[in-house]
Protein backbone atom coordinates (compact mmCIF):
# COMPACT_ATOMS: atom_id res chain seq x y z
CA UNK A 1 -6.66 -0.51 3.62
CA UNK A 2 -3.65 -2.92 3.04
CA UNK A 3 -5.81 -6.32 3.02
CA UNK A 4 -7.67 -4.86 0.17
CA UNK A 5 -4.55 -5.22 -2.38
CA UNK A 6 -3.62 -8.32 -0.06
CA UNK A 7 -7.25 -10.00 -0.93
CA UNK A 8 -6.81 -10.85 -4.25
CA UNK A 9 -3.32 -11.71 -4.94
CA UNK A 10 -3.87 -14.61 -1.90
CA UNK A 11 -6.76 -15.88 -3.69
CA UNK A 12 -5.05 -16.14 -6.66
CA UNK A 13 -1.75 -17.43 -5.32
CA UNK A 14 -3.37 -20.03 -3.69
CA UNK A 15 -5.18 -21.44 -7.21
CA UNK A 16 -1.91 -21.61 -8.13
CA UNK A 17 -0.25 -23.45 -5.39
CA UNK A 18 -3.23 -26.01 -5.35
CA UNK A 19 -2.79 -26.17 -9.71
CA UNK A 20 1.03 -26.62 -9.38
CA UNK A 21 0.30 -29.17 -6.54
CA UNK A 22 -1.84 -31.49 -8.84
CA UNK A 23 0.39 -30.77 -11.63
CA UNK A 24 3.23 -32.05 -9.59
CA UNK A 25 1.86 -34.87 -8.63
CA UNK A 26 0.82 -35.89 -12.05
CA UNK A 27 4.49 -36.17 -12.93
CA UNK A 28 6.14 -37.05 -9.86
CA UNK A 29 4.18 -40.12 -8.84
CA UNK A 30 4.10 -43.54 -10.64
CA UNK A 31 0.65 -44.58 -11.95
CA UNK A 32 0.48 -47.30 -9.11
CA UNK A 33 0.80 -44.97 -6.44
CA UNK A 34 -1.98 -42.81 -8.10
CA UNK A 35 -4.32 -45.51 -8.35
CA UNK A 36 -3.45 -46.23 -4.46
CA UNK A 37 -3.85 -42.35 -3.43
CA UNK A 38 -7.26 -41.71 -5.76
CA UNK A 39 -8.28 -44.89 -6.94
CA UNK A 40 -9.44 -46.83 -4.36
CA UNK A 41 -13.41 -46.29 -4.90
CA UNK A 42 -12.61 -47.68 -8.05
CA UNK A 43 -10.81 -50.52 -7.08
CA UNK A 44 -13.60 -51.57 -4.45
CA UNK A 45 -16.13 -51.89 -7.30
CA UNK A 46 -13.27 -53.58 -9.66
CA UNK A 47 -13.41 -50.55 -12.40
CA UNK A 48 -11.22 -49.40 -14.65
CA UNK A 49 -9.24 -45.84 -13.42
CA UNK A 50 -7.94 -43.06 -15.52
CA UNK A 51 -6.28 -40.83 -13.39
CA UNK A 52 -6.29 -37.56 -15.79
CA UNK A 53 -10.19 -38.85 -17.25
CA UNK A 54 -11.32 -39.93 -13.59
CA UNK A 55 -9.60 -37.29 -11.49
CA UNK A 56 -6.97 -34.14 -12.29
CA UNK A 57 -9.09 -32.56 -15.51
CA UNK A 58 -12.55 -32.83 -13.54
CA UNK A 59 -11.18 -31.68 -10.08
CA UNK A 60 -9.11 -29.02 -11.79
CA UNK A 61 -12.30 -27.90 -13.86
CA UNK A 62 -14.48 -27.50 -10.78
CA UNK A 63 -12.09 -25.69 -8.89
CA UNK A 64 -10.83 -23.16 -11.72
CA UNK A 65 -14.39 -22.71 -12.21
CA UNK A 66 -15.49 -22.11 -8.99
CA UNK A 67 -12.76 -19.62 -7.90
CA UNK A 68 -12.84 -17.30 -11.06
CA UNK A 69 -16.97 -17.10 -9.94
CA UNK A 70 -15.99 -15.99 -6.73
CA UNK A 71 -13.39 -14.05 -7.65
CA UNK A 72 -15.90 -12.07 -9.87
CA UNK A 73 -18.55 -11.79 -7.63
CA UNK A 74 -16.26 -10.65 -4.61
CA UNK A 75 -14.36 -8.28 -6.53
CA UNK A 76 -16.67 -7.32 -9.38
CA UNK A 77 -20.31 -8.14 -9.55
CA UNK A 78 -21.83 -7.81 -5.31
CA UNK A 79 -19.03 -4.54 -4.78
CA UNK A 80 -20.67 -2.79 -7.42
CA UNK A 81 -24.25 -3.54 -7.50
CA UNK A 82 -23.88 -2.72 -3.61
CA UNK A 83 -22.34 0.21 -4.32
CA UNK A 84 -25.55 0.76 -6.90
CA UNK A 85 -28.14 -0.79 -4.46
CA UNK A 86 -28.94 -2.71 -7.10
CA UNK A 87 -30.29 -5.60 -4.74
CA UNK A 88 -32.91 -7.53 -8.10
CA UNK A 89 -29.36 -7.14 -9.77
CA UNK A 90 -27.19 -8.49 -6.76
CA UNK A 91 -30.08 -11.03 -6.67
CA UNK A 92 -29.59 -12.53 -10.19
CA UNK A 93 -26.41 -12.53 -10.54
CA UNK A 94 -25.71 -15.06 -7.15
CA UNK A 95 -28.72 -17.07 -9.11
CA UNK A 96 -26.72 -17.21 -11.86
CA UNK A 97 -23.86 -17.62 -10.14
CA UNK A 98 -25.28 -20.58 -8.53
CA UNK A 99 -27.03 -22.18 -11.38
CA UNK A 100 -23.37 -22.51 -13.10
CA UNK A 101 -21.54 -23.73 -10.23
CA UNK A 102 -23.90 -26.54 -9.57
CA UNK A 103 -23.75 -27.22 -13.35
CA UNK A 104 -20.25 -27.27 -13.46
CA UNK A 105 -20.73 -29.26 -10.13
CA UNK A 106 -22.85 -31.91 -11.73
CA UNK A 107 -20.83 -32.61 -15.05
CA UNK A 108 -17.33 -32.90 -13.43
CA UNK A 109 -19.14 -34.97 -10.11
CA UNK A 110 -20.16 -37.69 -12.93
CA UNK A 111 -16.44 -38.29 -13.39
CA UNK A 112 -15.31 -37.87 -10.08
CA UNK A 113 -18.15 -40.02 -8.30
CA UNK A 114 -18.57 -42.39 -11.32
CA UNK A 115 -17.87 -45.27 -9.29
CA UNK A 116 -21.77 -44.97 -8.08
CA UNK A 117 -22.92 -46.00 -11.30
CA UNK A 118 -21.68 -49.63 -10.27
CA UNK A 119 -23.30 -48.88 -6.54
CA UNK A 120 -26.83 -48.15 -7.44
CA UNK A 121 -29.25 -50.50 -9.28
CA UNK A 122 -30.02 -48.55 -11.89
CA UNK A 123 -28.34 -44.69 -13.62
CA UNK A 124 -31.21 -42.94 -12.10
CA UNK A 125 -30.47 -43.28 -8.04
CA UNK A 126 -26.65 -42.56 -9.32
CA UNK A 127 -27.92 -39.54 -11.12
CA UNK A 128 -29.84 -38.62 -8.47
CA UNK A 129 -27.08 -38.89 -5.57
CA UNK A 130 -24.47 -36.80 -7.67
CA UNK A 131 -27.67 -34.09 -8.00
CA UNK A 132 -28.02 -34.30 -4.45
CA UNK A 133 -24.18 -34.00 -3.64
CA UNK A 134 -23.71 -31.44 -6.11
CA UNK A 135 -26.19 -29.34 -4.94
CA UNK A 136 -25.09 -29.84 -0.92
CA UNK A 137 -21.47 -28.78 -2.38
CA UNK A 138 -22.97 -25.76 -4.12
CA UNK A 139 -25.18 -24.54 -1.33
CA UNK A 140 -21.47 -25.26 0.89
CA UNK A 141 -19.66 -22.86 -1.08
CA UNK A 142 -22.23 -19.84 -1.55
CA UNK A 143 -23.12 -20.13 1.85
CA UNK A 144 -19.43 -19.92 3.11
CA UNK A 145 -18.71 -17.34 0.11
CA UNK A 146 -21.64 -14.97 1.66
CA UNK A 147 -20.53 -15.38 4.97
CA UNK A 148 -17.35 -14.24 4.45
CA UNK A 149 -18.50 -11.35 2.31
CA UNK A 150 -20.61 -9.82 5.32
CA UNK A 151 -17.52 -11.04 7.75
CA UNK A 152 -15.63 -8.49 5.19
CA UNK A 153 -18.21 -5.77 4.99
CA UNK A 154 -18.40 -5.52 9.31
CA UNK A 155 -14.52 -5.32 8.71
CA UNK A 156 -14.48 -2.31 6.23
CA UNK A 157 -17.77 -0.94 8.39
CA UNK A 158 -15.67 -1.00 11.76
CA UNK A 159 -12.71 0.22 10.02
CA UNK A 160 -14.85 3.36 8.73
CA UNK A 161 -16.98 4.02 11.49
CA UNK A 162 -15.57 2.97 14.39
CA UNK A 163 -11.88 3.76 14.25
CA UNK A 164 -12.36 7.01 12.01
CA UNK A 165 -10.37 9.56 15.08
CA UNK A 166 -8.85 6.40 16.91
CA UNK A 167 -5.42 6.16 15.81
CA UNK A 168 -3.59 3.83 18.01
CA UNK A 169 -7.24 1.67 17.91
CA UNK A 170 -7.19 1.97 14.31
CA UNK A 171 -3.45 0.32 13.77
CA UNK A 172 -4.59 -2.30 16.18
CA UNK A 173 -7.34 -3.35 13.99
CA UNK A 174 -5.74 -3.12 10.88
CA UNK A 175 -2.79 -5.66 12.43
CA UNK A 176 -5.36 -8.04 13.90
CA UNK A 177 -7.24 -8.08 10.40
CA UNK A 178 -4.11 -8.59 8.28
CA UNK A 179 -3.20 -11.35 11.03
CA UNK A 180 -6.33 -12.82 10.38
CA UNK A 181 -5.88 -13.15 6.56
CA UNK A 182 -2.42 -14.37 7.14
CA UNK A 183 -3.54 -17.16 9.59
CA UNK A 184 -6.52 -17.91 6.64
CA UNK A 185 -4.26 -17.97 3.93
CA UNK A 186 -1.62 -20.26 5.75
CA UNK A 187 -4.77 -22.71 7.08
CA UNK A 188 -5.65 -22.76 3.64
CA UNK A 189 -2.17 -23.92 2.49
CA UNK A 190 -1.76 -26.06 4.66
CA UNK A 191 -4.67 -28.51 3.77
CA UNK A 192 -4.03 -27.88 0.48
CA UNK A 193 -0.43 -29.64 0.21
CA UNK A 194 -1.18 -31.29 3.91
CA UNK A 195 0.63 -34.46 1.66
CA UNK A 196 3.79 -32.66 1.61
CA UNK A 197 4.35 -31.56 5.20
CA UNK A 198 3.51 -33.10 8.78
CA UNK A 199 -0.06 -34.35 9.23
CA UNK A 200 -0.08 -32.11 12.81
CA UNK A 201 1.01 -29.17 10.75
CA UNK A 202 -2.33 -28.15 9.57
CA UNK A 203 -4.25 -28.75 12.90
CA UNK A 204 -0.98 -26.44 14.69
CA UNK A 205 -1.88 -23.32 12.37
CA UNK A 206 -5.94 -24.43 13.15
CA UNK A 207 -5.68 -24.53 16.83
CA UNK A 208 -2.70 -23.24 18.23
CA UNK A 209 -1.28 -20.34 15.52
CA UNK A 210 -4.28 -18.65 16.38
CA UNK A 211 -3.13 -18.48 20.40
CA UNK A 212 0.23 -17.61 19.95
CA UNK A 213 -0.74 -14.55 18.22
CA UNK A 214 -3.39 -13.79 20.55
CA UNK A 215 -0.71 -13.68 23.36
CA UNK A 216 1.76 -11.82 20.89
CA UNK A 217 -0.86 -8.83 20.76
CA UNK A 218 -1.99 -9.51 24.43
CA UNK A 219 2.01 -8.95 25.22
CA UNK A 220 2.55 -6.10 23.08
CA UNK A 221 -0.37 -3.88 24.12
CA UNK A 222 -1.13 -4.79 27.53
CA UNK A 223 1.15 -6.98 29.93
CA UNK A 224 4.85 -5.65 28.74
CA UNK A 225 3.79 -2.11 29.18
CA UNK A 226 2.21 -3.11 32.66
CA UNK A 227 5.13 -4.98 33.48
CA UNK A 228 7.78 -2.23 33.12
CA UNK A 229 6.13 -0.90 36.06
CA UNK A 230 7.36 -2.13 39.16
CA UNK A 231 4.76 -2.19 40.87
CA UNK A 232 2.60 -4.57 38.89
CA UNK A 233 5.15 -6.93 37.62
CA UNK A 234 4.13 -9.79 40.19
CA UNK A 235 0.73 -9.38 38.85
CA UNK A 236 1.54 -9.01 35.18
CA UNK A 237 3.50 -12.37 35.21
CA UNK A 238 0.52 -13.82 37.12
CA UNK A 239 -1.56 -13.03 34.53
CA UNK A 240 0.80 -14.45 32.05
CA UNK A 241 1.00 -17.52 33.62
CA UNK A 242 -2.90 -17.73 33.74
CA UNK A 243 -3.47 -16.93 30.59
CA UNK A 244 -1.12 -19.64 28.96
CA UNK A 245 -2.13 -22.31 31.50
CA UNK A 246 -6.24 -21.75 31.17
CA UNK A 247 -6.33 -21.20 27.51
CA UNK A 248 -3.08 -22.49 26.07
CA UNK A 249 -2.74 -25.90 27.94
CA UNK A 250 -6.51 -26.81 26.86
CA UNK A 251 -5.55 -26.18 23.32
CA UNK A 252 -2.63 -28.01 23.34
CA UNK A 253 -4.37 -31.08 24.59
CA UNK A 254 -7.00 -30.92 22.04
CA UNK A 255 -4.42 -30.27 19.31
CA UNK A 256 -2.32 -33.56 20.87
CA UNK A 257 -5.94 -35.53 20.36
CA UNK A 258 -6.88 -34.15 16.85
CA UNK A 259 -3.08 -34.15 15.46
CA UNK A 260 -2.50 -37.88 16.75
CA UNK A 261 0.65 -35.81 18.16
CA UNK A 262 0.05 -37.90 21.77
CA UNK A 263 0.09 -41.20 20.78
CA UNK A 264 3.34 -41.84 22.84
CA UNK A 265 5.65 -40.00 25.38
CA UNK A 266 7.69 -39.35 23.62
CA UNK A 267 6.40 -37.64 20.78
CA UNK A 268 3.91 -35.95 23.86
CA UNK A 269 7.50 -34.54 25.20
CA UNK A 270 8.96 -33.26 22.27
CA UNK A 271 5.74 -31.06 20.99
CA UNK A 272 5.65 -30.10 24.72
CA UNK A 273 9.25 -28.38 25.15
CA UNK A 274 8.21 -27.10 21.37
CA UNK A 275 5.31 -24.90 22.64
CA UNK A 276 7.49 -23.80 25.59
CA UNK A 277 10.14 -22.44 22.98
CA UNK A 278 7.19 -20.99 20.77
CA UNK A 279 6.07 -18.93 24.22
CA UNK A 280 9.46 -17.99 25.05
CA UNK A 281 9.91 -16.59 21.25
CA UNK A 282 6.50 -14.87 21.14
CA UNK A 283 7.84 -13.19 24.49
CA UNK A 284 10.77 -12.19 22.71
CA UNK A 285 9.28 -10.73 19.52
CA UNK A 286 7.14 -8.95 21.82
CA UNK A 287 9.85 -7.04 23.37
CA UNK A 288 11.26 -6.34 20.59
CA UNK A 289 8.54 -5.17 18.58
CA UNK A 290 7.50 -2.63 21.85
CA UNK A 291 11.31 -1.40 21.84
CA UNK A 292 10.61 -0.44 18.39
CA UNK A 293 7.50 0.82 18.79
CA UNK A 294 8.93 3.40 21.80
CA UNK A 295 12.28 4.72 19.82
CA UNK A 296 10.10 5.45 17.09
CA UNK A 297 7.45 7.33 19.19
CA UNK A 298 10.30 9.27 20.78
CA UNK A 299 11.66 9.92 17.65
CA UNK A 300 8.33 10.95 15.99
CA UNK A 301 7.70 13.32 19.86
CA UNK A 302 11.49 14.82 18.98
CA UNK A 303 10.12 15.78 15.61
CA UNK A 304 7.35 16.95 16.75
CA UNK A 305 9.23 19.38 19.26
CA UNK A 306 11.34 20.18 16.58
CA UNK A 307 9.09 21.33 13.99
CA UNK A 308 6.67 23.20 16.33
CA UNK A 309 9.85 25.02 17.18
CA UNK A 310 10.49 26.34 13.54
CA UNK A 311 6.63 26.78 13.10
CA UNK A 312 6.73 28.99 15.87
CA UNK A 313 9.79 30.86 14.84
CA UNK A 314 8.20 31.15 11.63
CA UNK A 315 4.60 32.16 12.81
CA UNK A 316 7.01 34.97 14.93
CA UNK A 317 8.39 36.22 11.54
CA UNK A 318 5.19 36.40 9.66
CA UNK A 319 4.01 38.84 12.90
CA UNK A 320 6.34 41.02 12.03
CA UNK A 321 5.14 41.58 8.86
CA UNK A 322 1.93 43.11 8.94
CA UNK A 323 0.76 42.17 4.88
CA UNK A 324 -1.52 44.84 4.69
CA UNK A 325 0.91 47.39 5.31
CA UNK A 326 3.57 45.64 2.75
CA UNK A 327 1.11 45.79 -0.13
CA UNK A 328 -0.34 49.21 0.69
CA UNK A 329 3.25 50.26 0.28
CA UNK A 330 3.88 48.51 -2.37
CA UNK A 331 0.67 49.84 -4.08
CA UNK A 332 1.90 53.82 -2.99
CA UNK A 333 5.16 53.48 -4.63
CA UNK A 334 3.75 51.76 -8.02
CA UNK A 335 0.89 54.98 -8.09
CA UNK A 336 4.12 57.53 -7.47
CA UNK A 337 6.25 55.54 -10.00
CA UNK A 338 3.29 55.93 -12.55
CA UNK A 339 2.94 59.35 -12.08
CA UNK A 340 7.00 59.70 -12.79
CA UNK A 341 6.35 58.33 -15.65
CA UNK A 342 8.80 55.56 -14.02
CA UNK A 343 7.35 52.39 -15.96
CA UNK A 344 10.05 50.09 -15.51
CA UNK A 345 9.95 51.02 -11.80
CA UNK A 346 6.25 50.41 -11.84
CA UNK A 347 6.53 47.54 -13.67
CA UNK A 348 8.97 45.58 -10.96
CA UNK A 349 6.61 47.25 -7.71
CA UNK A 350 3.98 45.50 -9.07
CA UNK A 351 5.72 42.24 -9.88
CA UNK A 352 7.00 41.95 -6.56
CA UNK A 353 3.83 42.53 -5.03
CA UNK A 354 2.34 40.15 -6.81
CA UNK A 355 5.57 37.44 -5.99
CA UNK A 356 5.12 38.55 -1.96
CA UNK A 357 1.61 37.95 -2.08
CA UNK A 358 2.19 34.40 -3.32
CA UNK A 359 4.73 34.04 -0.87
CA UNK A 360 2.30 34.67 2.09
CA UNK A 361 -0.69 33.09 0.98
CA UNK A 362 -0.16 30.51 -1.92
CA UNK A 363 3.46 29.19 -0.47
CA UNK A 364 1.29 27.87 2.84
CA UNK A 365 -0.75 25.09 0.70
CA UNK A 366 0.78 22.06 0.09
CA UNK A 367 -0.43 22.04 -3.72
CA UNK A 368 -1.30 24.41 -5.62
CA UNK A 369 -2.49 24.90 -9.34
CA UNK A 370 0.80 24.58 -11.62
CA UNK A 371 -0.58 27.80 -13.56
CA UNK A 372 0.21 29.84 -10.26
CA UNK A 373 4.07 28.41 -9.92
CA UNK A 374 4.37 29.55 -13.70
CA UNK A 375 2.81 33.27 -13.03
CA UNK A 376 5.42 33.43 -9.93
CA UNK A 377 8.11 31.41 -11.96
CA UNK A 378 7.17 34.46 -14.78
CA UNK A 379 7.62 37.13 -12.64
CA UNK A 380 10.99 36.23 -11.15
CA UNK A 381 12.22 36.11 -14.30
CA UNK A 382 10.82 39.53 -15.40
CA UNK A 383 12.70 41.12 -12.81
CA UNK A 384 15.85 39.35 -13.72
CA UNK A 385 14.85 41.08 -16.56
CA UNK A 386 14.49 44.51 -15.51
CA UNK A 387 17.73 43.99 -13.75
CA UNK A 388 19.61 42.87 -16.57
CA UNK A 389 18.00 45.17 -19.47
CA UNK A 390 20.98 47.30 -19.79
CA UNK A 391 23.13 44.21 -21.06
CA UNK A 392 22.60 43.85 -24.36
CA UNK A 393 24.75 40.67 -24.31
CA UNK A 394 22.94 38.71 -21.77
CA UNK A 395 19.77 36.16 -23.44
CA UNK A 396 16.72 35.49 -21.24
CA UNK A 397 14.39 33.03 -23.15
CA UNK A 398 11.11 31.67 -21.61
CA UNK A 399 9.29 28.95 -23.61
CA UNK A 400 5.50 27.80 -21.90
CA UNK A 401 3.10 25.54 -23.38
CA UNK A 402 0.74 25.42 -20.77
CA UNK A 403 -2.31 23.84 -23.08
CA UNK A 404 -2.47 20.84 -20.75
CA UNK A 405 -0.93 22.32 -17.42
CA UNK A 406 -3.90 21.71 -15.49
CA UNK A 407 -2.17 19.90 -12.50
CA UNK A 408 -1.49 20.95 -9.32
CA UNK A 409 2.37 21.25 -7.62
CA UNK A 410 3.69 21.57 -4.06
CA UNK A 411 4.40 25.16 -4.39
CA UNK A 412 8.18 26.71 -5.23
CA UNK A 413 9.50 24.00 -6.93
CA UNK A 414 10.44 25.19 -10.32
CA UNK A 415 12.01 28.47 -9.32
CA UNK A 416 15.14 27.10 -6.85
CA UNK A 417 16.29 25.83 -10.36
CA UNK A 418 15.58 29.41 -12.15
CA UNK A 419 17.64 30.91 -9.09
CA UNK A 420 20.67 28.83 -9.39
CA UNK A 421 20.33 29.63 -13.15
CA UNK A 422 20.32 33.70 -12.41
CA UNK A 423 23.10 33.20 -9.63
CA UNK A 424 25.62 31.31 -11.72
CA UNK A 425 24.57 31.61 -15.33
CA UNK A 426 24.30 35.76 -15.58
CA UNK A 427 27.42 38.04 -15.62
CA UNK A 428 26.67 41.92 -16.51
CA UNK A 429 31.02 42.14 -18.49
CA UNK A 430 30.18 38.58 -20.57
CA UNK A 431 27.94 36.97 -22.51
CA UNK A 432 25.51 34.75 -21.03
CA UNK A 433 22.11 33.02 -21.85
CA UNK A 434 19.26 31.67 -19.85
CA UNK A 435 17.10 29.11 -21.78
CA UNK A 436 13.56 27.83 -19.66
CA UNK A 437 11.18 25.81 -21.33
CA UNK A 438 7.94 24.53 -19.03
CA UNK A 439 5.33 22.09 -20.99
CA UNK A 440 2.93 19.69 -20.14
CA UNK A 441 0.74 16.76 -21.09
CA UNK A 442 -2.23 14.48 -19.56
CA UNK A 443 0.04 13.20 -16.92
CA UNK A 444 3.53 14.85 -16.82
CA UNK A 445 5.25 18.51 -16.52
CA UNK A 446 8.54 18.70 -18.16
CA UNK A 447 10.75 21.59 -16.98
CA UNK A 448 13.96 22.15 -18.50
CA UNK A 449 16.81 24.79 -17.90
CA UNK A 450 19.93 25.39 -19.91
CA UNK A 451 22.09 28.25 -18.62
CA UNK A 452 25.54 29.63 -19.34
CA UNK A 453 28.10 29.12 -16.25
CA UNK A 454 30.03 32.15 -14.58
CA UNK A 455 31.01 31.71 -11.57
CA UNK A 456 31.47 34.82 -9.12
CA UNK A 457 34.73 36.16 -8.48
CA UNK A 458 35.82 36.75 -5.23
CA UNK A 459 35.22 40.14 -4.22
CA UNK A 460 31.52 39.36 -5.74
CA UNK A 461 29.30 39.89 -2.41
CA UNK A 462 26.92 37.12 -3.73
CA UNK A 463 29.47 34.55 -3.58
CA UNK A 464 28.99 33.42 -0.17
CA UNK A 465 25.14 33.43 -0.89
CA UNK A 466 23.60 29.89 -1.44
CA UNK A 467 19.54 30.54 -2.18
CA UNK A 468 17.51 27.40 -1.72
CA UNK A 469 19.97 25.06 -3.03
CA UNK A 470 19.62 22.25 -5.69
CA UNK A 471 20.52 19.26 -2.75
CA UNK A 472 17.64 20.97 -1.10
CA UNK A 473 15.50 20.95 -4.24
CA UNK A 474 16.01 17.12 -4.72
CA UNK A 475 15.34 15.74 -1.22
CA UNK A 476 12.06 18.05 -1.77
CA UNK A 477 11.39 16.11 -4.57
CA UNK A 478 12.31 12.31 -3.16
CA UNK A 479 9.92 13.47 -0.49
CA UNK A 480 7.06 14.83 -2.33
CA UNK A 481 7.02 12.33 -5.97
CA UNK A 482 9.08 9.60 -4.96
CA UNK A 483 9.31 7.36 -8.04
CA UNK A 484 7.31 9.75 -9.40
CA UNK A 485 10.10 12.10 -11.15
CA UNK A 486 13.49 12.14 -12.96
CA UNK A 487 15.78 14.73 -12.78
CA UNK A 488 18.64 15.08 -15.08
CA UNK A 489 21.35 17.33 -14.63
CA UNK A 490 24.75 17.93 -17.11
CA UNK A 491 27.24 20.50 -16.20
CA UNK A 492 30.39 21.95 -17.92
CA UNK A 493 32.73 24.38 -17.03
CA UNK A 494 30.66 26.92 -19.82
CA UNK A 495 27.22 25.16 -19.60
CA UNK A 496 24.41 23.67 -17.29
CA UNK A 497 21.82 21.78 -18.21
CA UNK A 498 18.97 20.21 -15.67
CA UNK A 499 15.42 18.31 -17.08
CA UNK A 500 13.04 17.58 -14.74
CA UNK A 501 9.73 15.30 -15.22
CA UNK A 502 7.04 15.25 -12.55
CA UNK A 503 4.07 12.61 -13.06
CA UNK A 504 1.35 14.98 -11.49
């Protein structure tokens, strides 16, 4: 699930918007307006303020702290023990994590909230306030931690359970979920450098984001659709109009009260015709999202038609072959060519029976174990072989180190390049060479192929004759490994070269 990689870098880029905030500020602003902006508890009770001692390195400290403790236990500690039902463990380690939040709580609260000292009589009510407001804080953040721990184990629950053979509900979900971390993420920006941008901006994202993408989705999936039928457009725009005037206009007048955004007409008119353009834009993205949506349904249905199409032409070719037959011919003519004392003959029968069989029944996977593309890749060449055992000039060298080729492969991958190899690199009147070697390691399968290059004159009837194709080969491979293989390939007009490396 997306918000799952999305989770943590947030968290994290927040820490360091808030750190680069402070940091900022620290240089940017003079050490009056400093005092003015985080001094003023101490310049009530006529103290003496340090704004790094007092202020940045305490509330810096506590929030560092804080968020690599979360960040542990949400990604780390509660995942795993859950995972473990652990519960005594789960148990201890929020303990823990508590006692050294309110610790950390406590220490850095005596700097921030030192200004009580000179409120209270004497250092024990002072002491005794920051224990009670470090504890309050403490109990604030486990309590909203847990909460949205359990608000993100219903997510992953629903997503599991609920949606499992709902497609189209499923992709709904999944939007409305990473909507809902971007809307969190952006809240929590907002207050964070709420100095730096409009004071309404953070109540707009609290109160009113949240509507506009409510009616985005509402638009999308329900009242465009509706409303390219003619008959219910009067109703859809009703609706519309309803839905914007009974839930939008009450939110706008509570965001206009929070926001101070009221205060005159002015300012009332302006965020007024604002919200109308937002509507009208959400309106358009809608539309434009559900054109998209439709071209690439029909172009997904047109794909659909068209590979049903070749699977039925090629579900009509495999009928014609009845396999048992094949092989039980096969398996007549390799017992006659035995008793002929025909061994070569034999030899290639039962090769190709074998290289048939793997054509009807391993080719259909879509991976198979790399040993099995090797055994086919060796018996294609053994029957170039055969062919070409009368040419004492012509070189056929096969090099496998298969110690570590325990991967699996989509299935006829290797041999295309073999082919092309055979078809341009092997003339029966000159001499020629074929060089393959196949190894492996943990991780990778490194296939090379080096190959003389005689190309076929033209009265050759194999001229015209393309096999597979290399093109082919590669747009099987961006499909199948993108960024997950290099190909290589150096040609002269006497030699061809091609290296391949697949991470498997």
């Amino acid at each position: 699930m997306q918000l799952k990689k999305l989770e943590p870098w947030g968290a994290v880029a927040l820490l360091l918007i808030y750190m680069f905030i402070k940091a900022f500020e620290s240089v940017s602003l003079s050490a009056d307006a400093l005092l003015h902006k985080y001094g003023q508890a101490a310049i009530r009770h006529h103290l003496v303020f340090d704004y790094y001692k007092y202020y940045l390195i305490p509330q810096l400290t506590v929030v560092t702290v804080i968020a690599a403790l979360l960040f542990i236990l949400n990604f780390k500690l509660v995942p795993r023990q859950l995972q473990k039902n652990s519960y005594f463990l789960l148990g201890v380690s929020l303990i823990l994590s508590f006692a050294v939040a309110f610790l950390v709580l406590q220490v850095c609260n005596t700097w921030l909230r030192y200004n009580l000292y000179a409120i209270y009589p004497t250092k024990q009510g002072a002491d005794m306030q920051l224990v009670k407001e470090s504890f309050a804080q403490t109990v604030l953040v486990f309590v909203l931690f847990i909460a949205y721990y359990l608000l993100k184990m219903l997510v992953v629950w629903l997503y599991i359970n609920q949606f499992r053979d709902k497609p189209a509900s499923k992709k709904i979900f999944v939007q409305l979920m990473l909507t809902a971390w971007l809307w969190v993420m952006l809240l929590s920006l907002a207050f964070i450098s709420r100095d730096y941008f409009p004071g309404w901006l953070p109540y707009f994202i609290l109160l009113l984001f949240p509507f506009y993408i409510a009616l985005f989705f509402s638009l999308t999936y329900f009242f465009i659709p509706e409303y390219r039928k003619a008959a219910k457009r009067k109703k859809v725009i009703f609706a519309t109009l309803l839905v914007i005037i009974v839930v939008g206009v009450p939110l706008f007048i509570l965001f206009g009260n929070i926001s101070g955004a009221h205060r005159n007409g002015q300012t009332f008119l302006s965020t007024f015709f604002f919200n109308v353009v937002l509507i009208v834009v959400t309106w358009l993205l809608s539309r434009v999202y559900v054109d998209q949506q439709k071209g690439r349904l029909q172009e997904i249905h047109s794909l659909q038609q068209t590979v049903s199409q070749k699977s039925a032409g090629i579900d009509f070719l495999r009928s014609q072959i009845n396999p048992h037959f094949l092989f039980n011919a096969l398996n007549t003519i390799y017992g006659t060519a035995l008793q002929e004392n025909a061994d070569r003959t034999a030899e290639g029968v039962q090769k190709l029976g074998d290289m048939m069989r793997f054509m009807l029944q391993e080719n259909q996977e879509e991976k198979i174990p790399l040993d099995k593309e090797i055994n086919y890749l060796t018996n294609y060449i053994d029957l170039q072989r055969l062919r070409t055992l009368t040419s004492p000039d012509i070189t056929i060298d096969l090099t496998i180190k298969d110690k570590d080729c325990r991967h699996y492969i989509a299935p006829m991958l290797l041999v295309p390049f073999v082919e092309n190899a055979f078809k341009h690199g092997i003339s029966l009147k000159e001499k020629s060479w074929i060089k393959i070697n196949i190894s492996c390691d943990t991780e990778n399968l490194y296939f090379d192929v080096y190959n003389s290059v005689h190309f076929p004159k033209e009265d050759d009837p194999e001229k015209n004759r393309s096999g597979i194709g290399l093109e082919n080969v590669k747009q099987r491979l961006s499909l199948l490994y993108p960024h997950q293989h290099e190909l290589h390939i150096r040609s002269t007009n006497s030699e061809f070269f091609i290296h391949l490396t697949i991470r498997l």
